[in-house]
Protein backbone atom coordinates (compact mmCIF):
# COMPACT_ATOMS: atom_id res chain seq x y z
CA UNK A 1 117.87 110.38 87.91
CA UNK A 2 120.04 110.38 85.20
CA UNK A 3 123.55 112.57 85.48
CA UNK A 4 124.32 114.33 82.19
CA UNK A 5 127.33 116.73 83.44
CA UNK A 6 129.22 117.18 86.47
CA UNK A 7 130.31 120.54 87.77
CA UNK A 8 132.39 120.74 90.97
CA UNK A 9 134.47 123.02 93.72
CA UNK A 10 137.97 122.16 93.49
CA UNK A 11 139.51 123.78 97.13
CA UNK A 12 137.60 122.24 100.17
CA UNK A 13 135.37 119.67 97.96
CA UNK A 14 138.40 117.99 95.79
CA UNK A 15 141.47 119.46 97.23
CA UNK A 16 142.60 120.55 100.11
CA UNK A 17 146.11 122.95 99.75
CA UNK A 18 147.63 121.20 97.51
CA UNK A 19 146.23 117.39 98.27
CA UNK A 20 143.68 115.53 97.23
CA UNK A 21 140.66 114.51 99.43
CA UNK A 22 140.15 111.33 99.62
CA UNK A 23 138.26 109.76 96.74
CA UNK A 24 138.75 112.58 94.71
CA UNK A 25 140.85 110.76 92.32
CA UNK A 26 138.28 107.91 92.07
CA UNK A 27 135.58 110.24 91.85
CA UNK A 28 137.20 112.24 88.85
CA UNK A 29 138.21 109.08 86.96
CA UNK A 30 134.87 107.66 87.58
CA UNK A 31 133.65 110.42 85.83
CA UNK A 32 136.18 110.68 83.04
CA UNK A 33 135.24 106.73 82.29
CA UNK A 34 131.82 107.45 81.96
CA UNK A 35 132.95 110.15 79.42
CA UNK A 36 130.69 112.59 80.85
CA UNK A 37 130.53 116.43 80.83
CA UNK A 38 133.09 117.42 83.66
CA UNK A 39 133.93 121.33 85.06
CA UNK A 40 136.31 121.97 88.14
CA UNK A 41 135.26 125.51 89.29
CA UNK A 42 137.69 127.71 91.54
CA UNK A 43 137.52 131.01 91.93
CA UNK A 44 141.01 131.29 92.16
CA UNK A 45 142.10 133.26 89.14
CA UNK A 46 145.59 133.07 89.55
CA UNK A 47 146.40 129.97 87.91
CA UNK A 48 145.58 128.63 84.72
CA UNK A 49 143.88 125.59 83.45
CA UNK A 50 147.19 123.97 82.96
CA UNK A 51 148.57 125.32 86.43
CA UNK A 52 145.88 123.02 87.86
CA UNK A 53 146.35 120.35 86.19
CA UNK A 54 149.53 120.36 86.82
CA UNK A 55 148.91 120.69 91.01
CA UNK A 56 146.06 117.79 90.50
CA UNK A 57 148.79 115.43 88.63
CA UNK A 58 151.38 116.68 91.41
CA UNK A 59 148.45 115.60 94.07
CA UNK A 60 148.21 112.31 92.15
CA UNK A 61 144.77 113.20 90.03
CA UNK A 62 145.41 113.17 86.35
CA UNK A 63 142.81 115.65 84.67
CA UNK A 64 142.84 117.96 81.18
CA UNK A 65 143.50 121.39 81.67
CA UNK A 66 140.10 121.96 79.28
CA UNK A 67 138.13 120.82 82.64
CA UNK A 68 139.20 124.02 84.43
CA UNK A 69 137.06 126.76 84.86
CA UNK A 70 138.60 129.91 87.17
CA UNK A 71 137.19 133.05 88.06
CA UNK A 72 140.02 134.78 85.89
CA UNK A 73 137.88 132.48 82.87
CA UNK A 74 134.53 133.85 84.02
CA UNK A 75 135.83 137.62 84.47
CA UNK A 76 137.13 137.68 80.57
CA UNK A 77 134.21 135.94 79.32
CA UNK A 78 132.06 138.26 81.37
CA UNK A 79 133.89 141.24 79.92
CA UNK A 80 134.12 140.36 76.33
CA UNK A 81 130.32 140.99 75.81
CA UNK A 82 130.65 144.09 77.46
CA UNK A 83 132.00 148.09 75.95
CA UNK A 84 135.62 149.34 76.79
CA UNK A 85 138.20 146.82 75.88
CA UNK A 86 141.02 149.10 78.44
CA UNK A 87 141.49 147.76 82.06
CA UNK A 88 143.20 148.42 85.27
CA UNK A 89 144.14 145.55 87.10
CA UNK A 90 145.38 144.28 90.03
CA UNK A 91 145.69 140.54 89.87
CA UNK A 92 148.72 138.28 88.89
CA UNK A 93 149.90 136.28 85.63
CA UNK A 94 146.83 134.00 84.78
CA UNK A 95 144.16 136.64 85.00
CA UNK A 96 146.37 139.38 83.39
CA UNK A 97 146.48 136.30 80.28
CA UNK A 98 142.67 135.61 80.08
CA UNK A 99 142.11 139.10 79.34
CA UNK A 100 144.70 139.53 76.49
CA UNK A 101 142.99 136.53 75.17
CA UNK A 102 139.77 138.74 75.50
CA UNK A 103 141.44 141.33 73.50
CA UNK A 104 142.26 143.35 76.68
CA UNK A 105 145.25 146.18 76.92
CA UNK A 106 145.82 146.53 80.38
CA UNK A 107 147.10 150.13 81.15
CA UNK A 108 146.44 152.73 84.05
CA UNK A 109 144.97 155.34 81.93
CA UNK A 110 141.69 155.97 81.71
CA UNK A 111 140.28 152.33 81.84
CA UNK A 112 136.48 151.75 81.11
CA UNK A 113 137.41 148.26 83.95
CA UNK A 114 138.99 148.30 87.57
CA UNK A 115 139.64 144.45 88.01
CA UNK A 116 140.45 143.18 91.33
CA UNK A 117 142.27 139.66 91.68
CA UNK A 118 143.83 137.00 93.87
CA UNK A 119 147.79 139.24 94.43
CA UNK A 120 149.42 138.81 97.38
CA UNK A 121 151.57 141.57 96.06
CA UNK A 122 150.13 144.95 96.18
CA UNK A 123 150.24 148.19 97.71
CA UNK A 124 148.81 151.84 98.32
CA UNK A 125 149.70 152.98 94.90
CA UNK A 126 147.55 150.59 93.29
CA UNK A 127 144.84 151.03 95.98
CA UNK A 128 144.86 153.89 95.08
CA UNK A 129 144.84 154.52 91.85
CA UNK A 130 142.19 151.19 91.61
CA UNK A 131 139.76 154.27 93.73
CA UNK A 132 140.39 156.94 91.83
CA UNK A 133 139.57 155.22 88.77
CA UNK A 134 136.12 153.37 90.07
CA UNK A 135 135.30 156.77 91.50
CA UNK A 136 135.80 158.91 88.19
CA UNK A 137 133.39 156.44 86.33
CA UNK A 138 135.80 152.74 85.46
CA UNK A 139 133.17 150.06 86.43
CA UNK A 140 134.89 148.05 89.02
CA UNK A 141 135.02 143.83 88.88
CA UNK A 142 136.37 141.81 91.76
CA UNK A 143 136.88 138.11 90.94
CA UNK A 144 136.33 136.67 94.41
CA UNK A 145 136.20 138.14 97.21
CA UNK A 146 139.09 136.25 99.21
CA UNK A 147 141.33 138.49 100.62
CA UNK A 148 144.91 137.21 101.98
CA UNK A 149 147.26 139.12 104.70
CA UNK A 150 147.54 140.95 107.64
CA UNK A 151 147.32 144.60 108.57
CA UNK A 152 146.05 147.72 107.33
CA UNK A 153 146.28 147.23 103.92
CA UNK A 154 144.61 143.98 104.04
CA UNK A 155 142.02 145.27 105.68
CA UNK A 156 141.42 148.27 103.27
CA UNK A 157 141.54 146.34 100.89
CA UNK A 158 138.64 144.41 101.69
CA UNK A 159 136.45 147.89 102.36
CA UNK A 160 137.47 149.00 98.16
CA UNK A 161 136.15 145.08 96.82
CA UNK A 162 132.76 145.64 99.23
CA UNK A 163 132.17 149.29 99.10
CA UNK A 164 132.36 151.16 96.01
CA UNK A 165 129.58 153.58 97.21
CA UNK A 166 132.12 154.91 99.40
CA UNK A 167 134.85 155.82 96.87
CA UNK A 168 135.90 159.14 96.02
CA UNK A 169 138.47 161.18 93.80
C-alpha cells in the first residue's frame, strides 16, 4: 500500500490538552520529511490555524498553520456555496473570522444562518434569540456538537444544537 496523504484527529489521537502524545512529534515530522500531503482535523472552531500551531510548537511539535483544518474552516467553506451571506452566531473569535473571510456580516437581524460554536460564554439572550430565528425560517448550523458547563443552560443548550423540530417563535 502506498500512502499518498495523511489526514488526522488532533485532540485524543495527537494531543492530549495541551500535550503531545507520545510519538506525535515523530510521527508528524516523519510525515513532513516524506513531504507528503498532511491535514490535522479538529472540530474545535475556536482557534485558528495559527492558534494551533502555536499550542503544537508550545507542546514541542513544530507544524505550518496551512496543515490545520477546524470545524470553523469547514462551516465557512460549507456556507460559501450556499444563498444568504447574513448570519447569527454564537461562537468566539476564530469562527466569527472564517466567515468574514467567507464574505459573512454577522448581525441579529433577520439572518438566512443560525451558527452554533465552541463559547463558553453565552447566555439566555442569545438562546434565545438563536430559537426564534431557526424557528421563523434561518437554517441553523452547529459546528460540533461538544457542549461545555454545568447547569441549566448547559443543558438547554444541548436540546437547541439536537432538536430544531422542537423550536418555536
Amino acid at each position: 500500500m502506498t500512502i499518498k496523504n495523511v489526514i488526522c484527529d488532533i485532540d485524543g489521537v495527537l494531543m492530549h490538552d495541551n500535550v503531545a502524545v507520545p510519538g506525535a512529534a515523530e510521527f508528524l515530522h516523519g510525515i513532513m520529511d516524506k513531504g507528503l500531503p498532511l491535514v490535522l482535523l479538529t472540530n474545535y472552531p475556536s482557534q485558528t490555524g495559527q492558534d494551533l500551531a502555536n499550542r503544537f510548537a508550545t507542546a514541542g511539535v513544530d507544524v505550518p498553520d496551512s496543515v490545520f483544518y477546524t470545524s470553523a474552516m469547514a462551516t465557512a467553506d460549507f456556507l460559501r456555496r450556499q444563498e444568504g451571506k447574513k448570519a447569527y452566531v454564537v461562537g468566539e473569535g476564530a469562527l466569527i473570522h472564517e466567515l468574514y473571510k467567507a464574505g459573512f456580516t454577522i448581525t441579529d437581524v433577520n439572518p438566512d444562518f443560525v451558527i452554533v460554536g465552541e463559547t463558553r460564554s453565552y447566555n439566555w439572550d442569545m438562546m434565545h434569540k438563536a430559537a426564534y430565528f431557526v424557528a421563523n425560517g434561518a437554517r441553523f448550523i452547529a459546528t460540533n456538537p461538544d457542549t461545555h458547563g454545568r447547569g441549566f443552560l448547559s443543558r438547554l443548550w444541548r436540546v437547541v444544537c439536537r432538536d430544531r423540530k422542537n423550536l418555536r417563535a
